[in-house]
Protein backbone atom coordinates (compact mmCIF):
# COMPACT_ATOMS: atom_id res chain seq x y z
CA UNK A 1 -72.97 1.82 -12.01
CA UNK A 2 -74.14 1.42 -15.69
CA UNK A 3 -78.07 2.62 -14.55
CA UNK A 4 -75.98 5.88 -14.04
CA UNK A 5 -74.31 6.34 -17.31
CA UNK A 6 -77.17 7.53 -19.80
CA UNK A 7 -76.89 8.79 -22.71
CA UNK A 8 -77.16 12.79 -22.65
CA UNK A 9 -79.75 11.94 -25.80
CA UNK A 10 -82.34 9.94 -23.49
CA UNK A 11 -81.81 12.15 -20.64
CA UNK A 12 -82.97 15.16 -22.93
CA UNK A 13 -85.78 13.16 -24.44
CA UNK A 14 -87.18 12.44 -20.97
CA UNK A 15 -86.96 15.64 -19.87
CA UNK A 16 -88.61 17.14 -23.16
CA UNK A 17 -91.45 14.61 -22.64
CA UNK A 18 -91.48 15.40 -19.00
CA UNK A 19 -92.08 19.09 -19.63
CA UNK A 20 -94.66 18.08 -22.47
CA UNK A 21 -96.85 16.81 -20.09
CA UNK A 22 -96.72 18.98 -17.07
CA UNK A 23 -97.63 21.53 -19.38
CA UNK A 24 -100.66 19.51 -20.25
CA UNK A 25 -101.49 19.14 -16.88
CA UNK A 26 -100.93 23.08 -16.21
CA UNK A 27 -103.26 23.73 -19.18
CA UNK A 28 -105.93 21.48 -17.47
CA UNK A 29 -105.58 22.76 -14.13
CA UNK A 30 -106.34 26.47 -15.42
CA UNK A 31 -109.02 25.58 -17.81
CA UNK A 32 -110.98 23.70 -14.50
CA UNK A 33 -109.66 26.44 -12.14
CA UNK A 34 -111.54 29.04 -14.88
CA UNK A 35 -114.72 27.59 -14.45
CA UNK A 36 -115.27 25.15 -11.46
CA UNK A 37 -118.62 24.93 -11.78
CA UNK A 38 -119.53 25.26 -15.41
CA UNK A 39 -120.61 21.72 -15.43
């Protein structure tokens, strides 16, 4: 029961981090998907 109760603070932290790095991973994905081969 208490692993369910967190804090709305954390839970918007993780999220915000969450995002941060999927759109890092986005960015990478189009940068190689612009030039597959420019290597």
């Amino acid at each position: 029961k208490a692993q369910m109760e967190f804090p709305s603070k954390n839970i918007f932290e993780h999220t915000k981090n969450f995002n941060e790095e999927t759109s890092a991973v986005q960015e990478t994905l189009q940068n190689t998907d612009i030039e597959p081969e420019s290597s």
